[in-house]
C-alpha atoms as a PDB file:
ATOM      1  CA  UNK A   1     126.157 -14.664  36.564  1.00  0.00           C
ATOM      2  CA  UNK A   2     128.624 -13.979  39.569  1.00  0.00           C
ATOM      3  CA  UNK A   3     128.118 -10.582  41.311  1.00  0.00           C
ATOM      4  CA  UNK A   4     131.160  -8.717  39.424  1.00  0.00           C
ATOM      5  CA  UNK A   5     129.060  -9.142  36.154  1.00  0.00           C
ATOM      6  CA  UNK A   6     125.951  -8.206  37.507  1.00  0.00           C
ATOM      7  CA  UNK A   7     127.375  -4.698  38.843  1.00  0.00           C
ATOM      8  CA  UNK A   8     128.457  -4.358  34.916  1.00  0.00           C
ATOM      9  CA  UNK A   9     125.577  -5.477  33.707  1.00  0.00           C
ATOM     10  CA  UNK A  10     123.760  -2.937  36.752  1.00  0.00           C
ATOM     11  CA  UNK A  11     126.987  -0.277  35.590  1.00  0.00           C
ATOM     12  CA  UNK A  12     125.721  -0.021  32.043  1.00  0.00           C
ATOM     13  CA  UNK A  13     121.862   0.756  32.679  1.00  0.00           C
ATOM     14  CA  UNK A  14     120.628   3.851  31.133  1.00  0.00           C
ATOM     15  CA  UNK A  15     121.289   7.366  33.448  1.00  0.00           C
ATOM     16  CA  UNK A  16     118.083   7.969  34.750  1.00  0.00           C
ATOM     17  CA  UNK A  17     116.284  10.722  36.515  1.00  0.00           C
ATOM     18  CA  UNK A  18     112.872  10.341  38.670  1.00  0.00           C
ATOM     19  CA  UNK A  19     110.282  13.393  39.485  1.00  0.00           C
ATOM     20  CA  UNK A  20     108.191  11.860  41.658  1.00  0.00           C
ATOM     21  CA  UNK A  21     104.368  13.763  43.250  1.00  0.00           C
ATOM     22  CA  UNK A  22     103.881  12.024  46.733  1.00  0.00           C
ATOM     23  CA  UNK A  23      99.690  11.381  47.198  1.00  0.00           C
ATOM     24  CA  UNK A  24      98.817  11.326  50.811  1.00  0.00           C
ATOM     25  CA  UNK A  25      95.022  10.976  50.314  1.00  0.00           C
ATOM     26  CA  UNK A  26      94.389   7.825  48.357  1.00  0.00           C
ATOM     27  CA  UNK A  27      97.722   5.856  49.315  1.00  0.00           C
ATOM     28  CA  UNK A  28      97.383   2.607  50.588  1.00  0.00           C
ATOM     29  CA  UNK A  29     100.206   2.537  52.734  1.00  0.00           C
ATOM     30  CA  UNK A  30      98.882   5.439  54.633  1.00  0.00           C
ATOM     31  CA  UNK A  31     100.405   7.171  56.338  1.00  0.00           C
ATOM     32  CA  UNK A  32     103.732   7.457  53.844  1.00  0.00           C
ATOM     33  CA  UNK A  33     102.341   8.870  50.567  1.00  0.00           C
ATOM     34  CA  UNK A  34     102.094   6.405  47.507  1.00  0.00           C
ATOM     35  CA  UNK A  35     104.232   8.131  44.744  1.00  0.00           C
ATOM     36  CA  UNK A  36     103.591   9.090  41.165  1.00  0.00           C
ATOM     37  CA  UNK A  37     106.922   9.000  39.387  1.00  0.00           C
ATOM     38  CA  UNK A  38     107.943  10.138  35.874  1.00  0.00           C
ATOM     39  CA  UNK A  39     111.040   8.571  34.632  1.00  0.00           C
ATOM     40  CA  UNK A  40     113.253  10.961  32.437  1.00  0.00           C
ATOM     41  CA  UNK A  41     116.496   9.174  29.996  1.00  0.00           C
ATOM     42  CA  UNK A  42     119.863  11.510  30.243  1.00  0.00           C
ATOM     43  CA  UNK A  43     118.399  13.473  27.359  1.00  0.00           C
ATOM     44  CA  UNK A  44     115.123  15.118  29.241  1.00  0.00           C
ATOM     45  CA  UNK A  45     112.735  12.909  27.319  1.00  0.00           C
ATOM     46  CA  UNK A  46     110.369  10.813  29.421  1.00  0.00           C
ATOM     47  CA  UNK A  47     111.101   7.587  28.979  1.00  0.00           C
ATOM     48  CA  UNK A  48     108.326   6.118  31.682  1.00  0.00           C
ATOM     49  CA  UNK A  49     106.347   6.134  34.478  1.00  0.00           C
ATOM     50  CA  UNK A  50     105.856   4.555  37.882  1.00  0.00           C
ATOM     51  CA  UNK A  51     103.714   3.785  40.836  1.00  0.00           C
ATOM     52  CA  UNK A  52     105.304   2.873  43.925  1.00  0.00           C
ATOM     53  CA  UNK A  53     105.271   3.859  47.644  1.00  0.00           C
ATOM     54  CA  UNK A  54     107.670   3.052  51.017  1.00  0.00           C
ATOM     55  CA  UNK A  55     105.917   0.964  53.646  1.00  0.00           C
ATOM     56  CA  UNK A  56     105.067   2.620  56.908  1.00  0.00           C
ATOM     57  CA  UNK A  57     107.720   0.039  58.621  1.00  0.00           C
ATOM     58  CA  UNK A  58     110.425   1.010  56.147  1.00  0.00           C
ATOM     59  CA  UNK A  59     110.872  -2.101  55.730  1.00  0.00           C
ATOM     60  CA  UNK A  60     109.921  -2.734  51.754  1.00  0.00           C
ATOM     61  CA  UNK A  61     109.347  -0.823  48.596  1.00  0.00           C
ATOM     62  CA  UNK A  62     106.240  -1.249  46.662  1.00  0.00           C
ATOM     63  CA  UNK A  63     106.436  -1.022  42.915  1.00  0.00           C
ATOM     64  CA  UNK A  64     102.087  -1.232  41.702  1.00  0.00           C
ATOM     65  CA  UNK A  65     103.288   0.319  38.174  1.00  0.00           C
ATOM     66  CA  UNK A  66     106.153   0.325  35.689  1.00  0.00           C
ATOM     67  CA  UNK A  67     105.349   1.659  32.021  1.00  0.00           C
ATOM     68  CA  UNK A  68     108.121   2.261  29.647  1.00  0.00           C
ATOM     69  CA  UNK A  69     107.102   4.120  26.668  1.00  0.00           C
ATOM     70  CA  UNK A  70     107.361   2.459  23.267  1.00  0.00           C
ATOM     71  CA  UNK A  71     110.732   2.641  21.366  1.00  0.00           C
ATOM     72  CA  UNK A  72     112.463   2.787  24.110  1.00  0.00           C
ATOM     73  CA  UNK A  73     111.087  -0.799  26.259  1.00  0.00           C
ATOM     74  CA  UNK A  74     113.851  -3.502  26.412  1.00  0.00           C
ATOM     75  CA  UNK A  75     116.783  -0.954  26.981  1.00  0.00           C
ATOM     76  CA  UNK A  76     117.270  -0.527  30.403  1.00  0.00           C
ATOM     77  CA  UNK A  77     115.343   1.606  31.799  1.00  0.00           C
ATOM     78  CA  UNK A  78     112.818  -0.121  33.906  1.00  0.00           C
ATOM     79  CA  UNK A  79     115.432  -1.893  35.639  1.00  0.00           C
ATOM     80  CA  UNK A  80     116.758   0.939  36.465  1.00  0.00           C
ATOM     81  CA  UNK A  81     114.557   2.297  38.047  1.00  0.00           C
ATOM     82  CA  UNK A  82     114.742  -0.424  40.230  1.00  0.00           C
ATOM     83  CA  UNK A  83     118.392   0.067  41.117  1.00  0.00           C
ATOM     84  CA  UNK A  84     117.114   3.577  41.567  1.00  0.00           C
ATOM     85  CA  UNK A  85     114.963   2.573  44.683  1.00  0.00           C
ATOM     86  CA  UNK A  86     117.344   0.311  45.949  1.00  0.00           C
ATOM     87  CA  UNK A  87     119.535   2.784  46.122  1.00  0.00           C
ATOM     88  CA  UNK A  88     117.466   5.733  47.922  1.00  0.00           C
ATOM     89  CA  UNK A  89     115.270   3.128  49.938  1.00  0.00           C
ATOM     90  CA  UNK A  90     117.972   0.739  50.644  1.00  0.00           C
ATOM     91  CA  UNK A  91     115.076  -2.119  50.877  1.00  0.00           C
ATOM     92  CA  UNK A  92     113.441  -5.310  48.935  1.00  0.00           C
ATOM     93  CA  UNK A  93     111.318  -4.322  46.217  1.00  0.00           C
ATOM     94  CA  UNK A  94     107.929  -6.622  46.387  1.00  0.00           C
ATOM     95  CA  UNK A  95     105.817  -5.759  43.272  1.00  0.00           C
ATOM     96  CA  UNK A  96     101.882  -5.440  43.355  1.00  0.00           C
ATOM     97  CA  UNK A  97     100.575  -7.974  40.641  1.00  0.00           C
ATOM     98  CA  UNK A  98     103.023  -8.713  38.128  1.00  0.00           C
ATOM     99  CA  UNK A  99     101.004  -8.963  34.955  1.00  0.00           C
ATOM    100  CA  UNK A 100     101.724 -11.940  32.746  1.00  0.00           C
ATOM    101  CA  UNK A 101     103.592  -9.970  30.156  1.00  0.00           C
ATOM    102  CA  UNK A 102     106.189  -8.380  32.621  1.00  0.00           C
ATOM    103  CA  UNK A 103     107.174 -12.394  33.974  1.00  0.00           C
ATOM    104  CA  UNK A 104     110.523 -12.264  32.349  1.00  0.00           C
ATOM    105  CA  UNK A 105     110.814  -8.474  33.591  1.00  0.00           C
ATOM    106  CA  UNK A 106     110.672  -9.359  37.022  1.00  0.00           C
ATOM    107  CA  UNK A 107     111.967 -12.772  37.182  1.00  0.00           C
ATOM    108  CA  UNK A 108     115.117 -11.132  35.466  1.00  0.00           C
ATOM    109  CA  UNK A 109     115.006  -8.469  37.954  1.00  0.00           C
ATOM    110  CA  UNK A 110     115.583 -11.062  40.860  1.00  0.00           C
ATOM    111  CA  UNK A 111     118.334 -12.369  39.741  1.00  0.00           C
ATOM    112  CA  UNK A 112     120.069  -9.067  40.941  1.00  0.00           C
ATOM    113  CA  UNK A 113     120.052  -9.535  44.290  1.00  0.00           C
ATOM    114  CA  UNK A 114     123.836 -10.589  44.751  1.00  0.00           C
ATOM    115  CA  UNK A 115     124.337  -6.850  43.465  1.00  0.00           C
ATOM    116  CA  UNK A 116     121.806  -4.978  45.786  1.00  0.00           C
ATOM    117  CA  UNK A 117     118.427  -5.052  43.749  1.00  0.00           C
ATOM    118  CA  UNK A 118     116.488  -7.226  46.120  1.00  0.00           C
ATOM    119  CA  UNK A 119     113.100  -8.290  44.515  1.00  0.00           C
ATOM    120  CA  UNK A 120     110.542 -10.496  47.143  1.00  0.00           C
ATOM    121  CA  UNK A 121     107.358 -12.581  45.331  1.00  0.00           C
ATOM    122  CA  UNK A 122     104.717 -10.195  44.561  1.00  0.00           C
ATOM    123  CA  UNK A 123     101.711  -9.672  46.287  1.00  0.00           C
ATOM    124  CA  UNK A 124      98.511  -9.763  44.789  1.00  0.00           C
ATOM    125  CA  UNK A 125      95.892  -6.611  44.994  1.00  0.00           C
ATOM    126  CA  UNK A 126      93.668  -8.859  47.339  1.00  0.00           C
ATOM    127  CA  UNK A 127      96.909  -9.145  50.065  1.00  0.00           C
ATOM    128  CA  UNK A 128      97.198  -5.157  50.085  1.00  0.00           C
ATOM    129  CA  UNK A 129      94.859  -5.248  53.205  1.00  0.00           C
ATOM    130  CA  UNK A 130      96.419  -7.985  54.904  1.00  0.00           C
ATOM    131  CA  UNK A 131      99.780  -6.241  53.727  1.00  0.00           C
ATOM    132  CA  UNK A 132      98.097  -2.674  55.707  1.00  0.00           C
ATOM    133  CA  UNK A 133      97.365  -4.568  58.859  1.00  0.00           C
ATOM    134  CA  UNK A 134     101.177  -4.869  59.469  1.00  0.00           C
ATOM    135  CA  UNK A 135     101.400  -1.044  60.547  1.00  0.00           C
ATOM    136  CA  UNK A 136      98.008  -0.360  61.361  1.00  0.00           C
ATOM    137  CA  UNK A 137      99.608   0.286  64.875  1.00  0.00           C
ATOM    138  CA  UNK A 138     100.937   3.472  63.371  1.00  0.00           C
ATOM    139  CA  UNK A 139      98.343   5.091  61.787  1.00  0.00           C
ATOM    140  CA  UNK A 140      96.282   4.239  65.643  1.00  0.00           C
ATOM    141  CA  UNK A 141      98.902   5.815  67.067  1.00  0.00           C
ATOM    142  CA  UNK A 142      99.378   9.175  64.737  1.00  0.00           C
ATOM    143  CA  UNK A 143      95.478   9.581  65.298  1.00  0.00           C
ATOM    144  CA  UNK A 144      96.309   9.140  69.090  1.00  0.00           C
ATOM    145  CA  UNK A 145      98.933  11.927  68.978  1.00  0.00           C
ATOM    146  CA  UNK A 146      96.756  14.024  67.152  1.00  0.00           C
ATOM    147  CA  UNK A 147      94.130  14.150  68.618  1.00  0.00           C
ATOM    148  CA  UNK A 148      96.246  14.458  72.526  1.00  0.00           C
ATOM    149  CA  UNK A 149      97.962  17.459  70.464  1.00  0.00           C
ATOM    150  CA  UNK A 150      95.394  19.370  68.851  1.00  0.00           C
ATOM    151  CA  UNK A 151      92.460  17.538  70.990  1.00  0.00           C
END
């Protein structure tokens, strides 16, 4: 598929809107929040939901949960949802442990790249520490700065 059909195929996804709760207290990615995200079809009914926070390096996207309701899987609106974050974030999506039954999901999903939907490999929930030492630096830092501040 050259990259003018995948910004049809990418033109034709369902209109979505996202209401998303940031959690700053149990996020992994500490310190940006880890987000709880309801996904709503052009009609106000809720068509999903999501788990997915920015890294601290702004340099990725994590996606640890997509769940399309029933009736309305297989049209859409998963995927965009990922064109959704590519779009505000502007960065590679890397899921967190693609279960077995979303394989085609996400294999699909990577074959958007030429039209801006970058999907890396996943990582598994045993690399999310190795994954955190990346910007440990920053949350050393913050706790530096807070404490010279309010010390």
């Amino acid at each position: 598929m050259n990259v003018d059909e995948l910004q049809v195929r990418l033109d034709r996804l369902p209109i979505i809107t996202i209401e998303a709760i940031p959690n700053y207290y149990t996020s992994w990615t500490a310190p940006e929040p880890t987000h709880e995200g309801w996904i709503y079809a052009a009609d106000g009914r809720q068509v999903g939901a999501a788990s997915y926070a920015q890294s601290p390096l702004a340099d990725r996207v994590y996606v640890s949960d997509i769940e399309i309701v029933a009736g309305r899987q297989r049209q859409g609106y998963a995927t965009a949802f990922l064109r959704y974050l590519a779009q505000v974030y502007g960065q590679p999506i890397t899921p967190i442990h693609e279960l077995f039954h979303a394989s085609s999901f996400w294999n699909a999903a990577r074959r958007l790249k030429p039209a801006g939907v970058i999907v890396t490999a996943q990582i598994s929930v045993s690399d999310m520490p190795r994954e955190a030492e990346r910007w440990q630096h920053l949350t050393d830092e913050a706790s530096d700065f807070s404490s010279a501040q309010f010390g």
